[in-house]
C-alpha atoms as a PDB file:
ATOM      1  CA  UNK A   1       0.000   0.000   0.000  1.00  0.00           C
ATOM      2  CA  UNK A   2       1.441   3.531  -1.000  1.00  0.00           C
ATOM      3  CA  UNK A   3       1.739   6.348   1.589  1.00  0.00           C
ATOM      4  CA  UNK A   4      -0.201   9.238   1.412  1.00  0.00           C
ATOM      5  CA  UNK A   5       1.415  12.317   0.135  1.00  0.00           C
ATOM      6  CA  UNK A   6       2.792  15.246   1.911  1.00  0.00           C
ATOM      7  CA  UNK A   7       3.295  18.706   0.719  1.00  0.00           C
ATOM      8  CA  UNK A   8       5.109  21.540   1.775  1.00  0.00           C
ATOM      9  CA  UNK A   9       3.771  24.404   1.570  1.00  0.00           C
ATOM     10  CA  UNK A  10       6.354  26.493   4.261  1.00  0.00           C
ATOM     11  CA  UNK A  11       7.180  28.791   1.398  1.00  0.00           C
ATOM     12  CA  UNK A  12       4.212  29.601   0.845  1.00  0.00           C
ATOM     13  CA  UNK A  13       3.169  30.265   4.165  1.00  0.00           C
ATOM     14  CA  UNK A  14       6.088  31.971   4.639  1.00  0.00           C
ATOM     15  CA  UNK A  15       5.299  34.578   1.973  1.00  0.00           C
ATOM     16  CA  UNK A  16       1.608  35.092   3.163  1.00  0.00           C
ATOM     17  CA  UNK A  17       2.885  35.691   6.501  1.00  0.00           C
ATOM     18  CA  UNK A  18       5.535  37.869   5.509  1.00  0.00           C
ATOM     19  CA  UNK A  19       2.862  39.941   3.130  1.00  0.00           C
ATOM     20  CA  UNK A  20       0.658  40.498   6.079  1.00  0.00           C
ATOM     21  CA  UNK A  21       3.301  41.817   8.219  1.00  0.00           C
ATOM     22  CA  UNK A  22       4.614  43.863   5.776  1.00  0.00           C
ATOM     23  CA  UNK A  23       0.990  45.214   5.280  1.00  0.00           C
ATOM     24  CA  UNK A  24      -0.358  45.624   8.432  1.00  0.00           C
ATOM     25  CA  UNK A  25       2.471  44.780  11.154  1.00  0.00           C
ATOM     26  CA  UNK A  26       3.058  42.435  13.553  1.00  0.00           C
ATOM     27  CA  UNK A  27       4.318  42.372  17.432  1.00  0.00           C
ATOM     28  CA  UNK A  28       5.007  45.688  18.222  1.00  0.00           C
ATOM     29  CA  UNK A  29       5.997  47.113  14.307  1.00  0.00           C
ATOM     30  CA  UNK A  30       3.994  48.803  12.359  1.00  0.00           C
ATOM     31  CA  UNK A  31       2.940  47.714   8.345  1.00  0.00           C
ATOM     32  CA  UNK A  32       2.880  49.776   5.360  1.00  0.00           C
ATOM     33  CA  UNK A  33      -0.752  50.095   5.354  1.00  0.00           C
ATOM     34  CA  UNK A  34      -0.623  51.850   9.126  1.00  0.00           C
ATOM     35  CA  UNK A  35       2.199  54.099   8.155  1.00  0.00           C
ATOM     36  CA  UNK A  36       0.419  55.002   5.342  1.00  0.00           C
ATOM     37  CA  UNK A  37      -2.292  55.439   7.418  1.00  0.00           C
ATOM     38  CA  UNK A  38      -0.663  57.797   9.760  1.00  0.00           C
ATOM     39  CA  UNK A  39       1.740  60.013   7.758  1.00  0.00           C
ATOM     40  CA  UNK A  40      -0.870  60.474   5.051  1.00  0.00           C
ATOM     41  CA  UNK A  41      -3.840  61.358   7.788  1.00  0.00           C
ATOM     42  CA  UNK A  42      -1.132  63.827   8.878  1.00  0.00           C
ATOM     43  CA  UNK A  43      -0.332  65.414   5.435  1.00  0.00           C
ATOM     44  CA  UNK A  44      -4.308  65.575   4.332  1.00  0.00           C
ATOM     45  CA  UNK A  45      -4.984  67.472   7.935  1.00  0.00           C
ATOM     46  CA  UNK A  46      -1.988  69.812   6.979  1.00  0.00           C
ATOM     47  CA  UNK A  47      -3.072  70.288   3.337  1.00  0.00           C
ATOM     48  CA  UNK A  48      -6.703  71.327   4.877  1.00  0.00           C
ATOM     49  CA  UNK A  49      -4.766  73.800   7.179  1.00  0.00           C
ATOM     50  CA  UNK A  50      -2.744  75.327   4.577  1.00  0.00           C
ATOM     51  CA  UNK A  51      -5.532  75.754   2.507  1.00  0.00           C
ATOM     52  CA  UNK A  52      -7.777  78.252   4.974  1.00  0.00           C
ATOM     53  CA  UNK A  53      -7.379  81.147   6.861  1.00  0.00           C
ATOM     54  CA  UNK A  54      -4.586  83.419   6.872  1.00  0.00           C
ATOM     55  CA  UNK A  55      -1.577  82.774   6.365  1.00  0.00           C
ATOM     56  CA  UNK A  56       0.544  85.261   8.843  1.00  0.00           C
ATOM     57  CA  UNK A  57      -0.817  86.985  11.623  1.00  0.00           C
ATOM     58  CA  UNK A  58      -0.229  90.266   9.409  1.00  0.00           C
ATOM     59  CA  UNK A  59      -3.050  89.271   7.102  1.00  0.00           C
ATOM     60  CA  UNK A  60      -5.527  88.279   9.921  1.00  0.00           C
ATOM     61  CA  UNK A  61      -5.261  91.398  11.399  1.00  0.00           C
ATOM     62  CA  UNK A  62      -5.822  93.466   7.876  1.00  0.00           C
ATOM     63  CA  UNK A  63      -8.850  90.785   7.481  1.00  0.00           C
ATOM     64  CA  UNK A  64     -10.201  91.586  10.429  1.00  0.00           C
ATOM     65  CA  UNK A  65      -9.710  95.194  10.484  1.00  0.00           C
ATOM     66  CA  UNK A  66     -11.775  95.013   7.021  1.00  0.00           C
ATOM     67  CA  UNK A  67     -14.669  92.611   8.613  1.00  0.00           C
ATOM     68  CA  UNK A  68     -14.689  95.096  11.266  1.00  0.00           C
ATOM     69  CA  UNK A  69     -16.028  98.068   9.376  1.00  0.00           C
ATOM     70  CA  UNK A  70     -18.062  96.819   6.996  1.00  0.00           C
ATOM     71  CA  UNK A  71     -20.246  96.920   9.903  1.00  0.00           C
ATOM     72  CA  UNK A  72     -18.895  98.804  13.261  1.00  0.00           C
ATOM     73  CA  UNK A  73     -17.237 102.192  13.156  1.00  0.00           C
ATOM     74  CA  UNK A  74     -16.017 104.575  15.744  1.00  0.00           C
ATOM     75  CA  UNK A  75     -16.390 107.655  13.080  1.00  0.00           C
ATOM     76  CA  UNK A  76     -17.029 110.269  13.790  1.00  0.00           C
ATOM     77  CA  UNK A  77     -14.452 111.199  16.494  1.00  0.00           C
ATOM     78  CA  UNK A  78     -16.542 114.370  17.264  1.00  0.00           C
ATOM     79  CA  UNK A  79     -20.477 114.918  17.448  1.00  0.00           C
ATOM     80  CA  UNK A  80     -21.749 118.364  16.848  1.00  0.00           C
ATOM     81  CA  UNK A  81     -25.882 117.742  17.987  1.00  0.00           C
ATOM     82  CA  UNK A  82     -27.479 120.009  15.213  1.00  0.00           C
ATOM     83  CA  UNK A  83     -30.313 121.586  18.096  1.00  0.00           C
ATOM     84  CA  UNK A  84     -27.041 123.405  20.211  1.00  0.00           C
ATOM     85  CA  UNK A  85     -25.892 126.574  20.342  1.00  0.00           C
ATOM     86  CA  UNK A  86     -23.294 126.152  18.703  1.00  0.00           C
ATOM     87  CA  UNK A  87     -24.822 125.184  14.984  1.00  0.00           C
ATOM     88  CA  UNK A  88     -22.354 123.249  12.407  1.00  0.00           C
ATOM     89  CA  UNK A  89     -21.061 126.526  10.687  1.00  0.00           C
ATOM     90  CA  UNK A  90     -22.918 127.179   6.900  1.00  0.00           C
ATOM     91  CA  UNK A  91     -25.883 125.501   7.379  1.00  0.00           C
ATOM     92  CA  UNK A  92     -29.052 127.129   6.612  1.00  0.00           C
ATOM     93  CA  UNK A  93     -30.819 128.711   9.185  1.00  0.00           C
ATOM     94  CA  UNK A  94     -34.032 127.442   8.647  1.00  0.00           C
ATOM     95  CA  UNK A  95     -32.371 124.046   8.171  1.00  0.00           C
ATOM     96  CA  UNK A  96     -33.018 122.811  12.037  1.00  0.00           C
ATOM     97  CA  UNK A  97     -36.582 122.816  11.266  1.00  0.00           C
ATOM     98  CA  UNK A  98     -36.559 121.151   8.160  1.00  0.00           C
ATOM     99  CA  UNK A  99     -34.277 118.481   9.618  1.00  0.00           C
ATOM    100  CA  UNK A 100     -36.719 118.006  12.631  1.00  0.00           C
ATOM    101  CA  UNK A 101     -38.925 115.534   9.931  1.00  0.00           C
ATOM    102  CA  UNK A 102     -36.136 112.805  10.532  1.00  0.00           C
ATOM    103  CA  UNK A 103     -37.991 110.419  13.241  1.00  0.00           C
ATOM    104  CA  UNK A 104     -35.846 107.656  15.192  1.00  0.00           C
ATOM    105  CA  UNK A 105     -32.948 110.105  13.770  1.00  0.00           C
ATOM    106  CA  UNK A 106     -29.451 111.250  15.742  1.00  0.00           C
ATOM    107  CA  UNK A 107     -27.664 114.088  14.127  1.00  0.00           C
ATOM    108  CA  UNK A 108     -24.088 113.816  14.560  1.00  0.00           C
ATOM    109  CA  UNK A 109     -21.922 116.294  13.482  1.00  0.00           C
ATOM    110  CA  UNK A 110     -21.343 118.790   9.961  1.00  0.00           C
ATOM    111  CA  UNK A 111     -19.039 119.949   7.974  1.00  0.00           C
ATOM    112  CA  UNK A 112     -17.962 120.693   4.492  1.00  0.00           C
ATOM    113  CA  UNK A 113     -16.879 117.882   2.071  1.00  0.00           C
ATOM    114  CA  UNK A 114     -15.456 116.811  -1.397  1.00  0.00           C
ATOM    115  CA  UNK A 115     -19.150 117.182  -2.484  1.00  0.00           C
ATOM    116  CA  UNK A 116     -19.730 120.738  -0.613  1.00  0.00           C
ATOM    117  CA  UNK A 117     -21.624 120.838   2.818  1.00  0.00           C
ATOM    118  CA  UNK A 118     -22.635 117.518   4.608  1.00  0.00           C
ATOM    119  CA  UNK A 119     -25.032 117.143   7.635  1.00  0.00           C
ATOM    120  CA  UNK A 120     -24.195 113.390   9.000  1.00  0.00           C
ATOM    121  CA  UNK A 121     -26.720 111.285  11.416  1.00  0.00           C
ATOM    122  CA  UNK A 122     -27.102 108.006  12.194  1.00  0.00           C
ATOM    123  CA  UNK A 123     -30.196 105.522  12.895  1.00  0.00           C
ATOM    124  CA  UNK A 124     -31.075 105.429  16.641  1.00  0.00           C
ATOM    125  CA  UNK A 125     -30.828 101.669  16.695  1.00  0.00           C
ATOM    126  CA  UNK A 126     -26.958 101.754  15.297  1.00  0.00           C
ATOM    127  CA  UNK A 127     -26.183 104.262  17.832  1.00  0.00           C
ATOM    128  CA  UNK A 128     -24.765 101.987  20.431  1.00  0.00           C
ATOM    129  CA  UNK A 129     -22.042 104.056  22.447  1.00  0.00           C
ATOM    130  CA  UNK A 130     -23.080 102.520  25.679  1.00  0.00           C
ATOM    131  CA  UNK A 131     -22.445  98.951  24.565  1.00  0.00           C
ATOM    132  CA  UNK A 132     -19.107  97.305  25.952  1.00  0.00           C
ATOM    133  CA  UNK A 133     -16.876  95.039  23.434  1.00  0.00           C
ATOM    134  CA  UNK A 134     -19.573  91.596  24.296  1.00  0.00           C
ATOM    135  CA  UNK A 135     -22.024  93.742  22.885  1.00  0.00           C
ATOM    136  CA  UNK A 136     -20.189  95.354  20.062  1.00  0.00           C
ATOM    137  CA  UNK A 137     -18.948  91.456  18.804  1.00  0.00           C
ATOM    138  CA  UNK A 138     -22.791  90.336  19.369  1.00  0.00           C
ATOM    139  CA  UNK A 139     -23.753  93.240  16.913  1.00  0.00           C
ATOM    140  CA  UNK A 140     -21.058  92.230  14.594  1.00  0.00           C
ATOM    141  CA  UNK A 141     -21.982  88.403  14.243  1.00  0.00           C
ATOM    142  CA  UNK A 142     -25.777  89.440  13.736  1.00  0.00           C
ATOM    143  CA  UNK A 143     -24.265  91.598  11.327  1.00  0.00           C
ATOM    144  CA  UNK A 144     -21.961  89.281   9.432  1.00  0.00           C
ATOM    145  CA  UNK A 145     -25.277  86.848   9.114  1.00  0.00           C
ATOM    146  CA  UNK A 146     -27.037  89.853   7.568  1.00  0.00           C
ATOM    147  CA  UNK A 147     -27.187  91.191   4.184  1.00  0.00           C
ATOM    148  CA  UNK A 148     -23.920  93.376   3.368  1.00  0.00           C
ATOM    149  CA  UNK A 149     -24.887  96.944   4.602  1.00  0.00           C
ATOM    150  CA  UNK A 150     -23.710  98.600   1.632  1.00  0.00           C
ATOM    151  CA  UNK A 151     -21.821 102.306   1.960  1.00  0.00           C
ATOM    152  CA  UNK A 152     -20.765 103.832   4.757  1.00  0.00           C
ATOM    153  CA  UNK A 153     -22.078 106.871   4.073  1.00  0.00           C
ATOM    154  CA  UNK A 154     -25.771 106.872   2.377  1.00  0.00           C
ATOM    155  CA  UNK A 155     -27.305 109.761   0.969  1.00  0.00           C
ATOM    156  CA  UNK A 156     -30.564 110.294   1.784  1.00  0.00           C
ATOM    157  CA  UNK A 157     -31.477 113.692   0.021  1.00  0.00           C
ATOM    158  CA  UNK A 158     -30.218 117.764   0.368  1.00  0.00           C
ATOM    159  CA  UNK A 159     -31.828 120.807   2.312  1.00  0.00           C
ATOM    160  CA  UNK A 160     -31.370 124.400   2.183  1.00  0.00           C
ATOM    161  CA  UNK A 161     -31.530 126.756  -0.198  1.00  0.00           C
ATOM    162  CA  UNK A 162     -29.558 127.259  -3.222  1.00  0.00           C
ATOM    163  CA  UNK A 163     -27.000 130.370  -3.087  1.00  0.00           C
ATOM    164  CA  UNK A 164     -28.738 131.133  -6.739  1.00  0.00           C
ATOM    165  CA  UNK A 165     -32.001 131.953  -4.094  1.00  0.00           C
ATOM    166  CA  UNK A 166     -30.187 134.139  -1.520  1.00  0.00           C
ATOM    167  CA  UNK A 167     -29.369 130.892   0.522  1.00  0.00           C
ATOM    168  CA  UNK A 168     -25.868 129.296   1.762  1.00  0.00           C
ATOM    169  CA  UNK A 169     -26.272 126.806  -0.323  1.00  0.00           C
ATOM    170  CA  UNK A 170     -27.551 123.331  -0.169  1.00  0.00           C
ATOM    171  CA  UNK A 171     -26.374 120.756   2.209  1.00  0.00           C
ATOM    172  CA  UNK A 172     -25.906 116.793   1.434  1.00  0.00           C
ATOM    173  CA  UNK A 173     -27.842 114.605   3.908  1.00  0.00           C
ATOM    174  CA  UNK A 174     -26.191 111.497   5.017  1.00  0.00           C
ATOM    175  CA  UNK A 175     -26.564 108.494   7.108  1.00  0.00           C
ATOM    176  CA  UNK A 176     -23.955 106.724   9.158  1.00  0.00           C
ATOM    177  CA  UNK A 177     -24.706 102.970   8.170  1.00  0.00           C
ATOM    178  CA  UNK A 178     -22.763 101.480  10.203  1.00  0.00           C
ATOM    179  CA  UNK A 179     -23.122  99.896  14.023  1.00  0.00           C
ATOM    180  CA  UNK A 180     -21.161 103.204  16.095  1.00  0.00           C
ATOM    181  CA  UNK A 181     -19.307 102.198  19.113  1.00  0.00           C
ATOM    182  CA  UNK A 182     -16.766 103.647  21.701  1.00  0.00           C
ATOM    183  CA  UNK A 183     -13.598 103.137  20.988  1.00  0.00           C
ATOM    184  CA  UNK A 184     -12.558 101.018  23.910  1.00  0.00           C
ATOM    185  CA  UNK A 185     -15.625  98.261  22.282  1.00  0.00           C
ATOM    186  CA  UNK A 186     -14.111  98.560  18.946  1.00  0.00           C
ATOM    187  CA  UNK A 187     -10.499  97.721  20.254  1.00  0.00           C
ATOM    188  CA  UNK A 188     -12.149  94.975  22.499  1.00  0.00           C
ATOM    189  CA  UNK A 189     -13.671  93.214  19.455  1.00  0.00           C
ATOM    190  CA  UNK A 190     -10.085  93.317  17.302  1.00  0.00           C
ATOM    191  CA  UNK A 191      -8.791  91.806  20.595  1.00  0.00           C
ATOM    192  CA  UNK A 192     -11.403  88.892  20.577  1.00  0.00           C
ATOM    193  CA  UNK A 193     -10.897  88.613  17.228  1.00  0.00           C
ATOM    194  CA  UNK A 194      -7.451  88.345  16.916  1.00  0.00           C
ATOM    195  CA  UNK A 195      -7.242  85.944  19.828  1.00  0.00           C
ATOM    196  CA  UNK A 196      -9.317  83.556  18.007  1.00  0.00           C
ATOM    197  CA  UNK A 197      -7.542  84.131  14.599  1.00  0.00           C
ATOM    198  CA  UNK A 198      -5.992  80.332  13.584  1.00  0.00           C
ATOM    199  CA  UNK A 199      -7.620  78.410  16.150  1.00  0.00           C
ATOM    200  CA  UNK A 200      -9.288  76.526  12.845  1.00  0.00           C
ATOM    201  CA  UNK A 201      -5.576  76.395  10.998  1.00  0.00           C
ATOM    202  CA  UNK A 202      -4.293  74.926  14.410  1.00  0.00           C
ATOM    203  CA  UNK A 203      -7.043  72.627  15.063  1.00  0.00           C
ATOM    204  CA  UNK A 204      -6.060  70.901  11.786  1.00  0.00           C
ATOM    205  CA  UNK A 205      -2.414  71.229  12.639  1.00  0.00           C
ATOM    206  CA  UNK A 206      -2.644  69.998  15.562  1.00  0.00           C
ATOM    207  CA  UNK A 207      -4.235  66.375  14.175  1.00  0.00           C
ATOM    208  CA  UNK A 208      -0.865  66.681  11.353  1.00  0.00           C
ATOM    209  CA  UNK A 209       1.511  67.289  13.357  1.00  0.00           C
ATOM    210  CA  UNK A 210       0.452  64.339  15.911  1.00  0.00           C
ATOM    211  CA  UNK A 211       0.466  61.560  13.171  1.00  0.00           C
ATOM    212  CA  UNK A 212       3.202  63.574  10.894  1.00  0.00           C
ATOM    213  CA  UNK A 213       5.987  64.981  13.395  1.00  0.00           C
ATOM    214  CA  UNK A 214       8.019  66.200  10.693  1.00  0.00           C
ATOM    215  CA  UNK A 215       5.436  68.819   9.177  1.00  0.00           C
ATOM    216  CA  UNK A 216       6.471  72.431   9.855  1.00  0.00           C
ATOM    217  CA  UNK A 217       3.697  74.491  11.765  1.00  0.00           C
ATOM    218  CA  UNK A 218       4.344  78.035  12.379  1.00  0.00           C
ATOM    219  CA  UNK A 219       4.959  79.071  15.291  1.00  0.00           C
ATOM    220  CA  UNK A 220       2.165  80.891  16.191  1.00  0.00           C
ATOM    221  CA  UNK A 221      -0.647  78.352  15.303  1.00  0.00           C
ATOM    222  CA  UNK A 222       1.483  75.632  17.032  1.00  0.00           C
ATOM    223  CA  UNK A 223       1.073  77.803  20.208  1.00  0.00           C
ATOM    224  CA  UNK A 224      -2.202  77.452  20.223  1.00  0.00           C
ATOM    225  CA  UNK A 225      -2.629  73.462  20.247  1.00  0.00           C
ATOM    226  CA  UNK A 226      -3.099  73.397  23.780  1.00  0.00           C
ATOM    227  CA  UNK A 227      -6.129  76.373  23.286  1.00  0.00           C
ATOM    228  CA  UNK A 228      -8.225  74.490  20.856  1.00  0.00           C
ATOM    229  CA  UNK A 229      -7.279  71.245  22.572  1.00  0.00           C
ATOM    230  CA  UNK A 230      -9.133  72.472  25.561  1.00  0.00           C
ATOM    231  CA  UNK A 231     -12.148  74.054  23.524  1.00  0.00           C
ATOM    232  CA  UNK A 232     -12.928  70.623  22.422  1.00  0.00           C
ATOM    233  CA  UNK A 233     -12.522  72.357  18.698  1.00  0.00           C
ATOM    234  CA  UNK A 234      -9.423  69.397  17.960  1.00  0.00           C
ATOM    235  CA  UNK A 235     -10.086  66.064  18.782  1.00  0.00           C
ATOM    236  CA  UNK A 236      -8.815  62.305  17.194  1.00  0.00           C
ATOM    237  CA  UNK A 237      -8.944  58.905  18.186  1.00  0.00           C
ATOM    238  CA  UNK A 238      -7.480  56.016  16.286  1.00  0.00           C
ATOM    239  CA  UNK A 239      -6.743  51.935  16.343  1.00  0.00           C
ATOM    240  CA  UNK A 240      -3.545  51.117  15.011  1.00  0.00           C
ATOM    241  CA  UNK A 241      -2.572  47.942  16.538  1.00  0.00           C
ATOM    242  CA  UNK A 242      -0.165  45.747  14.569  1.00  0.00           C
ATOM    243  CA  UNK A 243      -1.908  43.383  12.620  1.00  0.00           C
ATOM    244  CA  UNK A 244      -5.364  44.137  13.422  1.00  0.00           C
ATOM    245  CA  UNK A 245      -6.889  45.014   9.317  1.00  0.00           C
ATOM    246  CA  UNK A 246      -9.599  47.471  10.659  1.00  0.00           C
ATOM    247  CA  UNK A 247      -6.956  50.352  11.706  1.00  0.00           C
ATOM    248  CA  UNK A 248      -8.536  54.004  11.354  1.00  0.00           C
ATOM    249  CA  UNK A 249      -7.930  57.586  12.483  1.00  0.00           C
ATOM    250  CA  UNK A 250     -10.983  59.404  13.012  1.00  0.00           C
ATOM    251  CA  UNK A 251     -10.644  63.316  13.436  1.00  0.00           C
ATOM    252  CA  UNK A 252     -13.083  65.668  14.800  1.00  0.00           C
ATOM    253  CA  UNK A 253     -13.122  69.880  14.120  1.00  0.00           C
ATOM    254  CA  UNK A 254     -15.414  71.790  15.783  1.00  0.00           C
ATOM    255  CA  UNK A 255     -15.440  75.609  14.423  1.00  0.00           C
ATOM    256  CA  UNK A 256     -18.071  78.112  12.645  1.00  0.00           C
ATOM    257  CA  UNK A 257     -18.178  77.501   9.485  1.00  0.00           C
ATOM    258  CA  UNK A 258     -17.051  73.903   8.774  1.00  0.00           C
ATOM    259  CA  UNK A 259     -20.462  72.759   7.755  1.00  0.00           C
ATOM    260  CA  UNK A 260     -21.993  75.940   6.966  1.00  0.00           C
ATOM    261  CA  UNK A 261     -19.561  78.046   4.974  1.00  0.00           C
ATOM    262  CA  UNK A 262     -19.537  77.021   1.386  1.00  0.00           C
ATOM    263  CA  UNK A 263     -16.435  78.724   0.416  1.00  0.00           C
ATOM    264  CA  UNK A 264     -14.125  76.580   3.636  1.00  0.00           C
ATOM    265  CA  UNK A 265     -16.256  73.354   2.275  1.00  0.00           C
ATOM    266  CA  UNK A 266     -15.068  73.269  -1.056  1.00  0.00           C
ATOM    267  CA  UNK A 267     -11.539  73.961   0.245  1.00  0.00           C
ATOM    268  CA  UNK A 268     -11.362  71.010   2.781  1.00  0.00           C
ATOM    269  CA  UNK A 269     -13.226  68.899  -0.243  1.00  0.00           C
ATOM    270  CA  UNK A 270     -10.217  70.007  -2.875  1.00  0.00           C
ATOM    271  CA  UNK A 271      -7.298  68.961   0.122  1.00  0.00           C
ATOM    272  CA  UNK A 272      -9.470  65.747   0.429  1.00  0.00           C
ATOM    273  CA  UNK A 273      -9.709  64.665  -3.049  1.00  0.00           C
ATOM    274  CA  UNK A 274      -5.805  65.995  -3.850  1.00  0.00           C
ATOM    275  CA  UNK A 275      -4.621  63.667  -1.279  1.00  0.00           C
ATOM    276  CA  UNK A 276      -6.777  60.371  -2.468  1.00  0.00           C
ATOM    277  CA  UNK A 277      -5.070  60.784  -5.688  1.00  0.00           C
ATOM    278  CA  UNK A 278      -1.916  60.538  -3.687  1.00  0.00           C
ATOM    279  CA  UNK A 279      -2.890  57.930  -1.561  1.00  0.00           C
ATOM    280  CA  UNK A 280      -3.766  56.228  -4.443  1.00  0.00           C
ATOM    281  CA  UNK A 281      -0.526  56.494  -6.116  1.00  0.00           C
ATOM    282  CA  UNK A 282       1.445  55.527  -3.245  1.00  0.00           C
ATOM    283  CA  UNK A 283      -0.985  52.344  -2.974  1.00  0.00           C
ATOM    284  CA  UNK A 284      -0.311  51.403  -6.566  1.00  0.00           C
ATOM    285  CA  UNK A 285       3.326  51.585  -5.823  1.00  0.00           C
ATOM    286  CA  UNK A 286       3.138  49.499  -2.754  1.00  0.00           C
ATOM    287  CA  UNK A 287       1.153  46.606  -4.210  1.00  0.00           C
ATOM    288  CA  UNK A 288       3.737  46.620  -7.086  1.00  0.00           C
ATOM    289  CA  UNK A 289       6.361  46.041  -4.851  1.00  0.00           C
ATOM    290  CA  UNK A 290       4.972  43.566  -3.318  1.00  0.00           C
ATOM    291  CA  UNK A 291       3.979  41.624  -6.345  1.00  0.00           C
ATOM    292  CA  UNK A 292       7.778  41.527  -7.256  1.00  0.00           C
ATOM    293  CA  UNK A 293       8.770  40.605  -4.035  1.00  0.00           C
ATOM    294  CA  UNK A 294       6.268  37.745  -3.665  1.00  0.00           C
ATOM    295  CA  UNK A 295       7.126  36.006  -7.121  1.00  0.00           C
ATOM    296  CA  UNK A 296      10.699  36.317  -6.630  1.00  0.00           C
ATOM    297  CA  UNK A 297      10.772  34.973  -2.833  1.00  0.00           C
ATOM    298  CA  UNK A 298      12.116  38.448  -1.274  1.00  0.00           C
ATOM    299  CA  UNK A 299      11.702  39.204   2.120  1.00  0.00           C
ATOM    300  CA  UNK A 300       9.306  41.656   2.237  1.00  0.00           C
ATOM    301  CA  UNK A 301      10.534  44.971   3.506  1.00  0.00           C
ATOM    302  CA  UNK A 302       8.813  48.577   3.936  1.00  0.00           C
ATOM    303  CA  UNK A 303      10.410  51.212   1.593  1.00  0.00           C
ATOM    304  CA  UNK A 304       8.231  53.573   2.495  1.00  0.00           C
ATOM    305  CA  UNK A 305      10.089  57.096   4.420  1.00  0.00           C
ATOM    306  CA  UNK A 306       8.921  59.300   6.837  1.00  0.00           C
ATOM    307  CA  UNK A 307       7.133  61.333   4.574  1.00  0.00           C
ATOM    308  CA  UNK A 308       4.362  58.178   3.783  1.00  0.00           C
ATOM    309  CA  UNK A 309       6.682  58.075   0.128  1.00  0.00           C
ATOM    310  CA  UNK A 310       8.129  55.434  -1.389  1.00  0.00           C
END
């Protein structure tokens, strides 16, 4: 009677097994597939971080200074109230009663412009002198969720007489449209402002430079890590043991605008599709590898860098 045949299949196993470790790790070493994993989740959070905001803390302060006033001002420096004794020089003397059809209506000061004689005033409800810098960044947001107020300096009609008629001339009416504040509010606001200026930058940052140490932050986004760390505005998890095939990073940013600004969407959506092509590639080079590797007997060995490149 014959024996029954045996087979060896230890190469075999030996590739598989080598394969698998080289793809997803064993022990306490990591596989392509988690590096790859890592270093890429790192360069996709950094691509995202370089793609909004400003770049230098220069820029956010011109930025802001421009949000600012499209809707606060602190103009006019002076008031000259229209009903004192001492009337805004050239204005028609029978222009107080004229003027006194403007209901819900605060006159603030007059003068002579590049377009000849002005009387300014401003909406009661924008008048807002009393409000501290809380206030004045409450009015702003309500403001930057608004329509866009338009000009400064609307003009709502002229008084007066014509110097032709024996009159001084006439006189421009305009409206202030813009919130007015003190300027202790105003400089509270850029404060706020600034202080928050990055915190979305670093929140993505921060995820980068955790599973990428070697990207480059700037300085001053790096310092605040700790900031949005604490504001629950950056937060990741992630399984990466060795050999276990269901690895992920999961990444959480919490900040205005994420899901409701249009303009930041289709910026994080460009950085995400960019770096699947990428991903892709570096895939396609992997498996390549591998192929040659496994037909030839090699011992299967990452050649992927730091960077997540082969």
């Amino acid at each position: 009677m014959s024996e029954a045949a045996t087979y060896d299949f230890s190469n075999l196993t030996e590739k598989i097994s080598g394969l698998t470790g080289a793809l997803l790790g064993r022990g306490g070493s990591e596989g392509d597939l988690q590096m790859v994993l890592q270093v890429r989740a790192g360069r996709l959070h950094a691509a995202i971080g370089d793609a909004i905001g400003p770049k230098t803390l220069e820029k956010a302060a011109k930025k802001i200074d421009w949000e600012m006033k499209r809707h606060l001002t602190t103009a006019p420096e002076y008031m000259n109230p229209m009903f004192t004794a001492e009337k805004p020089r050239g204005i028609d003397d029978r222009f107080p009663q004229e003027s006194a059809g403007y209901a819900d209506f605060t006159w603030l000061t007059a003068g002579h412009g590049k377009n000849g004689k002005f009387l300014l005033g401003i909406n009661d409800e924008d008048m807002q002198m009393s409000a501290d810098a809380a206030g004045a960044l409450a009015m702003l947001r309500v403001g930057q969720t608004s329509s866009d107020r338009g000009d400064a300096y609307q003009l709502l009609g002229q008084r007066g007489t014509s110097k032709k008629s024996g009159g001084s001339g006439r006189v421009n009416i305009l409206r202030l449209n813009r919130v007015k504040v003190s300027k202790s509010a105003f400089a509270g606001v850029k404060k706020t402002l600034m202080d928050l200026q990055g915190e979305l930058r670093a929140s993505f940052y921060r995820v980068a430079k955790h599973y990428a140490p070697s990207i480059r932050v700037p300085a001053w986004l790096e310092n605040k890590f700790g900031a949005v760390a604490a504001k629950g505005k950056s937060e990741f998890r992630d399984s990466l043991t060795p050999g276990d095939p269901f690895a992920f990073i999961e990444s959480t940013i919490r900040a205005p605008g994420v899901n409701s600004n249009p303009v930041l969407a289709a910026k994080i959506q460009n950085a995400i599709d960019n770096e699947a092509e990428k991903v892709f590639s570096i895939l396609k080079k992997i498996i390549s590898g591998y192929k040659y590797k496994f037909a030839t007997g090699q011992v299967f060995r990452s050649e992927i860098d730091e960077e997540g490149v082969l």
